[in-house]
C-alpha atoms as a PDB file:
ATOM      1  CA  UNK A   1     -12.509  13.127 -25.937  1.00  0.00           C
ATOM      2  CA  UNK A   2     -11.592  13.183 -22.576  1.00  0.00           C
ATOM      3  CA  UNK A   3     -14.222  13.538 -19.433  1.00  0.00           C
ATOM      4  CA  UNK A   4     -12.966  15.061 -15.814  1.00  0.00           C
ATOM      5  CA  UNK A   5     -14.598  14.637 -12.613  1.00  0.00           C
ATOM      6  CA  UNK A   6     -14.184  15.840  -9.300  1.00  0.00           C
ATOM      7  CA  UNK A   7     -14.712  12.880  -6.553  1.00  0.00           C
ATOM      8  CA  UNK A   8     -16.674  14.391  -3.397  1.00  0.00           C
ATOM      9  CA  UNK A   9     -19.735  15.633  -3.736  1.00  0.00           C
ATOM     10  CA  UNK A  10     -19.638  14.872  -7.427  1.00  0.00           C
ATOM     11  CA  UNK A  11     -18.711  10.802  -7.995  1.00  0.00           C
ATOM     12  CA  UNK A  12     -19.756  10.174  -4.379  1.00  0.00           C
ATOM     13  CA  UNK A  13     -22.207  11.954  -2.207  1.00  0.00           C
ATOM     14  CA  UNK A  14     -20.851  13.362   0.673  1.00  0.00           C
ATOM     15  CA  UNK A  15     -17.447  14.412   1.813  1.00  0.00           C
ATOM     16  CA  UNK A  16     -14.991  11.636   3.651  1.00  0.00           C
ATOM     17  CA  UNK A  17     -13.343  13.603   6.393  1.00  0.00           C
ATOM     18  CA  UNK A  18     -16.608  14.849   7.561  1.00  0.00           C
ATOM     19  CA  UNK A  19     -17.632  11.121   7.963  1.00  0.00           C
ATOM     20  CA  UNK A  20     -14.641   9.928   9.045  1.00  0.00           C
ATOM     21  CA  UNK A  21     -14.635  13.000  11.539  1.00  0.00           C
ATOM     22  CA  UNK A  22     -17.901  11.084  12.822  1.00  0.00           C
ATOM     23  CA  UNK A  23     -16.032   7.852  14.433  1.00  0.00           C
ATOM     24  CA  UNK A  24     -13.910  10.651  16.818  1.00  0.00           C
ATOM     25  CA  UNK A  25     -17.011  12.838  17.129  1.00  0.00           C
ATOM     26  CA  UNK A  26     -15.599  15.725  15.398  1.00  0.00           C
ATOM     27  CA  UNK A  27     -17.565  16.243  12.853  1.00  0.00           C
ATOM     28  CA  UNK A  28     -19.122  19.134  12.951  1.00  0.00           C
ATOM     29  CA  UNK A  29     -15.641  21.189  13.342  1.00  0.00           C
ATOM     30  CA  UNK A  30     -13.930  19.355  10.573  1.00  0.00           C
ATOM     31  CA  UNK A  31     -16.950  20.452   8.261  1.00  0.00           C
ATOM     32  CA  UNK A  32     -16.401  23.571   9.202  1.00  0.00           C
ATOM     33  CA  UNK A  33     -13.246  23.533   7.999  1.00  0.00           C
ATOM     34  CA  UNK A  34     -13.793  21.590   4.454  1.00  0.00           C
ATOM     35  CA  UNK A  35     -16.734  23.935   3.870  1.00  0.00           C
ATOM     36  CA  UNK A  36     -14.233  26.751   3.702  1.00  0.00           C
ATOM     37  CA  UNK A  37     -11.738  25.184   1.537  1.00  0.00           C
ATOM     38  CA  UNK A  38     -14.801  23.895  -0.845  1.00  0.00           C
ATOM     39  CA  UNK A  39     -16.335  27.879  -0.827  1.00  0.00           C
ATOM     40  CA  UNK A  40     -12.706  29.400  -1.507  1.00  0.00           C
ATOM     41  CA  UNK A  41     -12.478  30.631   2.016  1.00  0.00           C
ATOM     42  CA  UNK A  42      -9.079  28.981   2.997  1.00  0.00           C
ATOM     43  CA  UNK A  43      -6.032  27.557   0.739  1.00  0.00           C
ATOM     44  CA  UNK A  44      -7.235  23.810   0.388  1.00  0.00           C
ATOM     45  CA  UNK A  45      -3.848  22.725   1.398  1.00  0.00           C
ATOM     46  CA  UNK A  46      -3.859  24.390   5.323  1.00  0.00           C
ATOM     47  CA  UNK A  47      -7.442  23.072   5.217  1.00  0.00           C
ATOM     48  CA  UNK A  48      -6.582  19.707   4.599  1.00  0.00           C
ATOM     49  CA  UNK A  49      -3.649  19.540   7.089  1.00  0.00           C
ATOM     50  CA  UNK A  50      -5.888  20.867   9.562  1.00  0.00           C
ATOM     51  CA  UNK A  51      -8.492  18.364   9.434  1.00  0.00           C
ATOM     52  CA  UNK A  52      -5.782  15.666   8.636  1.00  0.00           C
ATOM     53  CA  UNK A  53      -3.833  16.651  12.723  1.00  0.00           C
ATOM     54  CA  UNK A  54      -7.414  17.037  13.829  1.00  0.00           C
ATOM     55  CA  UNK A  55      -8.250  13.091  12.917  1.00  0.00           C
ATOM     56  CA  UNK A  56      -4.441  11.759  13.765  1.00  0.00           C
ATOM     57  CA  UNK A  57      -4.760   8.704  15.473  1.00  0.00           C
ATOM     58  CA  UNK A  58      -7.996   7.164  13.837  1.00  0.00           C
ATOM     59  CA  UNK A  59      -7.222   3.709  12.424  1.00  0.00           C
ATOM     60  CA  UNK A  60      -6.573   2.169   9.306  1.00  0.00           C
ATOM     61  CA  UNK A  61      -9.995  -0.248   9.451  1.00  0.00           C
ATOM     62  CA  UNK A  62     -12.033   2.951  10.645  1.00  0.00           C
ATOM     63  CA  UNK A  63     -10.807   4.600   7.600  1.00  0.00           C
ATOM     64  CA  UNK A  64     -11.183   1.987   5.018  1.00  0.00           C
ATOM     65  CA  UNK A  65     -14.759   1.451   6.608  1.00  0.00           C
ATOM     66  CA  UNK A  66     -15.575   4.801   5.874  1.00  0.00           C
ATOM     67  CA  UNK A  67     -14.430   5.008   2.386  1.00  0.00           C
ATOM     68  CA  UNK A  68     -16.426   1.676   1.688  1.00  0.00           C
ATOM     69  CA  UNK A  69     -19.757   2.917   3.262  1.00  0.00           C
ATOM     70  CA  UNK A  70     -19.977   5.921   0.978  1.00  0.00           C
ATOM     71  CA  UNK A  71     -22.682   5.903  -1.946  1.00  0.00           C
ATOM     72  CA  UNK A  72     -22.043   6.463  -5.442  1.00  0.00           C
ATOM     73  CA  UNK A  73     -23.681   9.070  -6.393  1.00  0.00           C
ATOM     74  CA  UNK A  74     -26.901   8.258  -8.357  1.00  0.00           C
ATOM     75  CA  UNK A  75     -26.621   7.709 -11.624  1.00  0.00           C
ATOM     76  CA  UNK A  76     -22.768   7.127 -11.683  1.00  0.00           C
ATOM     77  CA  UNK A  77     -22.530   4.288 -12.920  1.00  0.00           C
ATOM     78  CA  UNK A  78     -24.934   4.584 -15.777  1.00  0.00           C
ATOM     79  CA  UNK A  79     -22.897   7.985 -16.949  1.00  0.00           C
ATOM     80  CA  UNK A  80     -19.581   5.978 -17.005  1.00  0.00           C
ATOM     81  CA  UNK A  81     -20.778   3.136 -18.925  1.00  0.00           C
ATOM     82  CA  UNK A  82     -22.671   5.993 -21.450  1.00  0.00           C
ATOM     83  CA  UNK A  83     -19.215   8.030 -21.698  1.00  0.00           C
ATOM     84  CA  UNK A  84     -17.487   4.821 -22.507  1.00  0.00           C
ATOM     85  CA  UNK A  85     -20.059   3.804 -25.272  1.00  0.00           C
ATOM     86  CA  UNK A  86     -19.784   7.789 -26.731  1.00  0.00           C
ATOM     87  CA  UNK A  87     -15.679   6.715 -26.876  1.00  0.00           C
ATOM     88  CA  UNK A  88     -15.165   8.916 -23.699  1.00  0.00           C
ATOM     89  CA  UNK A  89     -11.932   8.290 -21.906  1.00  0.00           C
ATOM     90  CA  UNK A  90     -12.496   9.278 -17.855  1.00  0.00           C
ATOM     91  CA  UNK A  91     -10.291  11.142 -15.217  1.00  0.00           C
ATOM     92  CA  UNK A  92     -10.967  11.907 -11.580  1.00  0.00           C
ATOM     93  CA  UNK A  93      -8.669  14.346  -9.199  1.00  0.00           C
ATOM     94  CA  UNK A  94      -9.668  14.891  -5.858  1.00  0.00           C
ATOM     95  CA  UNK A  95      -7.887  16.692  -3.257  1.00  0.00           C
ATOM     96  CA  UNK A  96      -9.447  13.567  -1.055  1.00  0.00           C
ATOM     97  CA  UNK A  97      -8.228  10.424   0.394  1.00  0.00           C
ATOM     98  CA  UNK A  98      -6.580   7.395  -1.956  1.00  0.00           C
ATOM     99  CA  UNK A  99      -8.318   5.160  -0.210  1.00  0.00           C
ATOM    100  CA  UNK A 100     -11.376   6.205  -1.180  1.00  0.00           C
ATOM    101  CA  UNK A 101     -10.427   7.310  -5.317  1.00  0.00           C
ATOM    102  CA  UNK A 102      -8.566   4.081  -5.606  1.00  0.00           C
ATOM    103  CA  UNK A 103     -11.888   2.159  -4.825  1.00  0.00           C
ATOM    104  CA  UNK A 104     -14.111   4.895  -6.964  1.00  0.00           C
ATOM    105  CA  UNK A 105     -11.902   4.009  -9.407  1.00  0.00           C
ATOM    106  CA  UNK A 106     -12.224   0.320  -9.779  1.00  0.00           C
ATOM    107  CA  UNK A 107     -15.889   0.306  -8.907  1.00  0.00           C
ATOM    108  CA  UNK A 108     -16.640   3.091 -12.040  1.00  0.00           C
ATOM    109  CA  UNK A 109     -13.450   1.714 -14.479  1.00  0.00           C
ATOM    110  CA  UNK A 110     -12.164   5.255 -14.247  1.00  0.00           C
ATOM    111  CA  UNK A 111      -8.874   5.589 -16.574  1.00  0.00           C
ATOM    112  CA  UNK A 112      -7.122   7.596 -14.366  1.00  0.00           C
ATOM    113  CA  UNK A 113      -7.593   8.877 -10.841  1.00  0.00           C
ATOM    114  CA  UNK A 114      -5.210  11.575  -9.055  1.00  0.00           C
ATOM    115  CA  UNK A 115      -5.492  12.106  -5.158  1.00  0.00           C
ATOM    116  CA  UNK A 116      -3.839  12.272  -1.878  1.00  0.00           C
ATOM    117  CA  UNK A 117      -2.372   9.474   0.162  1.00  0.00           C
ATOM    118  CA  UNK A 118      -2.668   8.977   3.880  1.00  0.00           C
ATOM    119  CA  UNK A 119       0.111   8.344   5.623  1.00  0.00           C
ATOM    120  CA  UNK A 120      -0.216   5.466   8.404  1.00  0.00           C
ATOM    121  CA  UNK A 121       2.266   4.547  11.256  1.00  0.00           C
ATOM    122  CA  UNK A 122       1.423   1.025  13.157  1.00  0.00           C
ATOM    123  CA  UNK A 123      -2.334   1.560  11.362  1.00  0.00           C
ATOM    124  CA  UNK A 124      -3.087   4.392  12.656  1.00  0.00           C
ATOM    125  CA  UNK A 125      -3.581   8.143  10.794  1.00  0.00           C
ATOM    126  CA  UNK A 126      -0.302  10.083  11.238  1.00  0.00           C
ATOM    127  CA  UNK A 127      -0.707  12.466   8.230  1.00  0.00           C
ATOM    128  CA  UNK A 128      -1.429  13.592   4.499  1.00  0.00           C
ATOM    129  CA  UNK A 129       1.188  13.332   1.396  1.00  0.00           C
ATOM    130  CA  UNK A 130      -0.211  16.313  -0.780  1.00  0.00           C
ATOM    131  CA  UNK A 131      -0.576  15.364  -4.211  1.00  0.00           C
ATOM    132  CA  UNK A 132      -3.266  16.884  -5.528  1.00  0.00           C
ATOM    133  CA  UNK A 133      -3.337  20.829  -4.119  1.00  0.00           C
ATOM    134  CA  UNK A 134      -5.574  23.958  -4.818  1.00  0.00           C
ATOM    135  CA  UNK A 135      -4.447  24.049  -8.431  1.00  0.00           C
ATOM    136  CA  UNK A 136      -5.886  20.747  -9.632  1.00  0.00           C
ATOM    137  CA  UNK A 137      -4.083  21.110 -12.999  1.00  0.00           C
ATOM    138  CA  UNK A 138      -0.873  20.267 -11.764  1.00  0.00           C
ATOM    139  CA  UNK A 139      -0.849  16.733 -10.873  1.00  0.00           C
ATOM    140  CA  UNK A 140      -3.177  15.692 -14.483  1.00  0.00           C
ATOM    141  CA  UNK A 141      -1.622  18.176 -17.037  1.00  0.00           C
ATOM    142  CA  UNK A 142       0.980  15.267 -17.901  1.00  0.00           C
ATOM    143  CA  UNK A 143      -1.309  12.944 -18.463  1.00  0.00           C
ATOM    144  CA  UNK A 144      -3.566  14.929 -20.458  1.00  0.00           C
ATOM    145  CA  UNK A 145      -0.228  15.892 -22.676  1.00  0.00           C
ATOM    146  CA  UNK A 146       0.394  12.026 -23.165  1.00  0.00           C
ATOM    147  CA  UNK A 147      -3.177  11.650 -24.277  1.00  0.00           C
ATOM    148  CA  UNK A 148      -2.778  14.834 -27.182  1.00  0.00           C
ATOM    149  CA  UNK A 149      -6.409  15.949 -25.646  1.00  0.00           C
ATOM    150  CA  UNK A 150      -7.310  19.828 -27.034  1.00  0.00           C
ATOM    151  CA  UNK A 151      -9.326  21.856 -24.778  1.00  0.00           C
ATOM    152  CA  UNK A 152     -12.233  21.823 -26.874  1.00  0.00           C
ATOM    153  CA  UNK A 153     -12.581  17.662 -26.716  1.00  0.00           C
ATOM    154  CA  UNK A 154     -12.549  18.189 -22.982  1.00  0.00           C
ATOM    155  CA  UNK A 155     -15.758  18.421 -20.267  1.00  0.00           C
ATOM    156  CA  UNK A 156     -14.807  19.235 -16.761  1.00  0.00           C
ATOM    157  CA  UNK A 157     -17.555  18.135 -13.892  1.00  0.00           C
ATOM    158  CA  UNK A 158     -17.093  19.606 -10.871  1.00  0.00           C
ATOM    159  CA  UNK A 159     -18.346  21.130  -7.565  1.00  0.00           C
ATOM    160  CA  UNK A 160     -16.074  23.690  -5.251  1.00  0.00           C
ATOM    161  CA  UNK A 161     -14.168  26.992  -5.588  1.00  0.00           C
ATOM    162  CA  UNK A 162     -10.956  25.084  -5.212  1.00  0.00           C
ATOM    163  CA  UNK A 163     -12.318  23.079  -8.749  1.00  0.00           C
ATOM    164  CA  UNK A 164     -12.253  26.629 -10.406  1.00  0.00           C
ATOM    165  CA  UNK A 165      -8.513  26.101 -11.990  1.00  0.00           C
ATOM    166  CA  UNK A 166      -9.475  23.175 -13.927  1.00  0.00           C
ATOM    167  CA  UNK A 167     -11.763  25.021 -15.818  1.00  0.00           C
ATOM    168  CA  UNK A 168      -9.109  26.520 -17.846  1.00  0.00           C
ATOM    169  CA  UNK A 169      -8.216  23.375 -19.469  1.00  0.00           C
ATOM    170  CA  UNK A 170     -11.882  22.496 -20.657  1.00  0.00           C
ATOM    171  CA  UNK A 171     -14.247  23.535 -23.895  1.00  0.00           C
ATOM    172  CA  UNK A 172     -17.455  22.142 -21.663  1.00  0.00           C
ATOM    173  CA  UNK A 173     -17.445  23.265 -18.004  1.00  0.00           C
ATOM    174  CA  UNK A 174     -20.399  21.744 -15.883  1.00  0.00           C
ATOM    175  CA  UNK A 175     -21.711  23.051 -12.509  1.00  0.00           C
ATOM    176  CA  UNK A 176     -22.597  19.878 -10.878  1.00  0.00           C
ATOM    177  CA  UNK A 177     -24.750  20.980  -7.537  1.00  0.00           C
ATOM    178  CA  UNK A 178     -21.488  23.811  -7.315  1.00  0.00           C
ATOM    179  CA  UNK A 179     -20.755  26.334  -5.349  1.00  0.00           C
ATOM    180  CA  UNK A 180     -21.880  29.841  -6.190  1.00  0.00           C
ATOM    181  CA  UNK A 181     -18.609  30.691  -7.876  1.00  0.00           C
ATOM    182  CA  UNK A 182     -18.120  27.149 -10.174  1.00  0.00           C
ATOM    183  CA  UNK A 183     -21.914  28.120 -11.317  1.00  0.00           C
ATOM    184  CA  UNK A 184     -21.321  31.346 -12.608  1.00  0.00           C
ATOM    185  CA  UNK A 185     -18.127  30.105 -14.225  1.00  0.00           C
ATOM    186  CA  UNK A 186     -19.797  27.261 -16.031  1.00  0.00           C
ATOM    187  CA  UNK A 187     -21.167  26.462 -19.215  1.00  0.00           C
ATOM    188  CA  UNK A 188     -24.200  24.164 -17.668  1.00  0.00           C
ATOM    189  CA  UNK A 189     -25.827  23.935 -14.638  1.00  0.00           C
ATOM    190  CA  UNK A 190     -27.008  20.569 -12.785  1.00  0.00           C
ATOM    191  CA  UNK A 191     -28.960  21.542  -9.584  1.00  0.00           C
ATOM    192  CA  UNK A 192     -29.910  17.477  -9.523  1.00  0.00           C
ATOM    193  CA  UNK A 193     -27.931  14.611  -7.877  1.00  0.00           C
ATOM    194  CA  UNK A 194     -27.999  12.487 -10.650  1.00  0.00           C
ATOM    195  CA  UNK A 195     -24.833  12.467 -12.681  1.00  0.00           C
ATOM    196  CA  UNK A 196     -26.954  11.248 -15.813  1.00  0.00           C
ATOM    197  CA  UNK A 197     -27.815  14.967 -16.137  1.00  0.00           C
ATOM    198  CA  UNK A 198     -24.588  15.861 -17.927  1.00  0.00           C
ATOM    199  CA  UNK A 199     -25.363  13.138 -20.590  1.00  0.00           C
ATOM    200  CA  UNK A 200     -27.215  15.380 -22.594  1.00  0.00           C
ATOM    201  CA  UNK A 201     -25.285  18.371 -21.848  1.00  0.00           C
ATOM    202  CA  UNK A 202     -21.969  16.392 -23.302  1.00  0.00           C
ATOM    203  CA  UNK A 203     -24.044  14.880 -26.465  1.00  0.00           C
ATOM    204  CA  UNK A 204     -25.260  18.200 -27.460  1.00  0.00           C
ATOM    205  CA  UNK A 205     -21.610  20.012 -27.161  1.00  0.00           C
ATOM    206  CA  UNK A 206     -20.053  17.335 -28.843  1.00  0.00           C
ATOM    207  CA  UNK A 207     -22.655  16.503 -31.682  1.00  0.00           C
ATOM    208  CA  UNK A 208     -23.503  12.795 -30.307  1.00  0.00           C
ATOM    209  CA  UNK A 209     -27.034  12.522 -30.802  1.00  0.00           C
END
């Protein structure tokens, strides 16, 4: 069995561009912008480069500050150690920062973790290498190939419209405080931030009481 995650607003709470946007006091117009890539509004791609040119110049220790001040979201931790015990393996793909999945990552012992890398020139933000793009299947559909994982042993947590594709590769699809269209696309609903929530949505799909 095999349990997907968005990062932002799912794994952490809150969005990093937005906070990083707060160090060049920009933060209110790069919301703006991730807002509409989260609600569908604009291709996640031009949104991202956007607020990537709009934050060019902030430095490497701003950055990595950042990422290291967000909270796990409650109850993380707790859900990944539960998944692990049910024989769970975990994947996170997030069209945000590797400097910020890499340490989500280690902190949760995710199994795999897809995002996108800044690029840095003489420490300081010069630009984005897209990995992960509005179709979040792309950059994990190897890896769930190598792992022989069948739609209906897969649970897919997410938040935002540009989530929506990965929902074609999943037998459980949970709305996890989503957007309007991820909820009515869903299987479950969690209007809580508390990731335990899905715990017993996934036992009672997959027979694990």
């Amino acid at each position: 069995m095999l349990a997907i995650f968005d990062t932002e607003g799912v794994l952490i709470d809150g969005e990093f561009l937005p906070e990083l946007a707060k160090v060049v006091g920009k933060e209110e117009k790069i919301w703006e912008i991730t807002k509409k890539g989260i609600s569908g509004e604009i291709e996640w791609e031009k949104g991202l480069i956007e607020r990537i040119n709009e934050l060019k110049g902030v430095s490497y220790d701003d950055c990595k500050r950042v990422s290291d001040d967000m909270p796990i979201m409650q109850g993380a931790k707790e859900t990944f150690d539960e998944l692990r015990k049910l024989g769970f393996k975990t994947l996170t793909v997030s069209g945000g920062p590797d400097i910020l999945i890499d340490r989500i990552k280690d902190e949760l012992q995710i199994d795999y973790a897809f995002s996108n890398k800044l690029i840095f020139n003489e420490e300081k933000l010069q630009g984005v290498d897209i990995i992960v793009g509005s179709d979040k299947t792309i950059p994990i559909k190897d890896t769930i190939e190598m792992m022989k994982k069948q739609k209906e042993d897969i649970v897919i947590t997410v938040d935002g419209a540009n989530d929506i594709k990965l929902f074609d590769l999943a037998g459980l699809r949970i709305s996890f405080n989503g957007t309007e269209l991820i909820n009515e696309k869903s299987d479950s609903i969690v209007n809580k931030k508390d990731l335990r929530e899905i715990i017993p949505i996934i036992k009672e799909k997959f027979n694990l009481n």
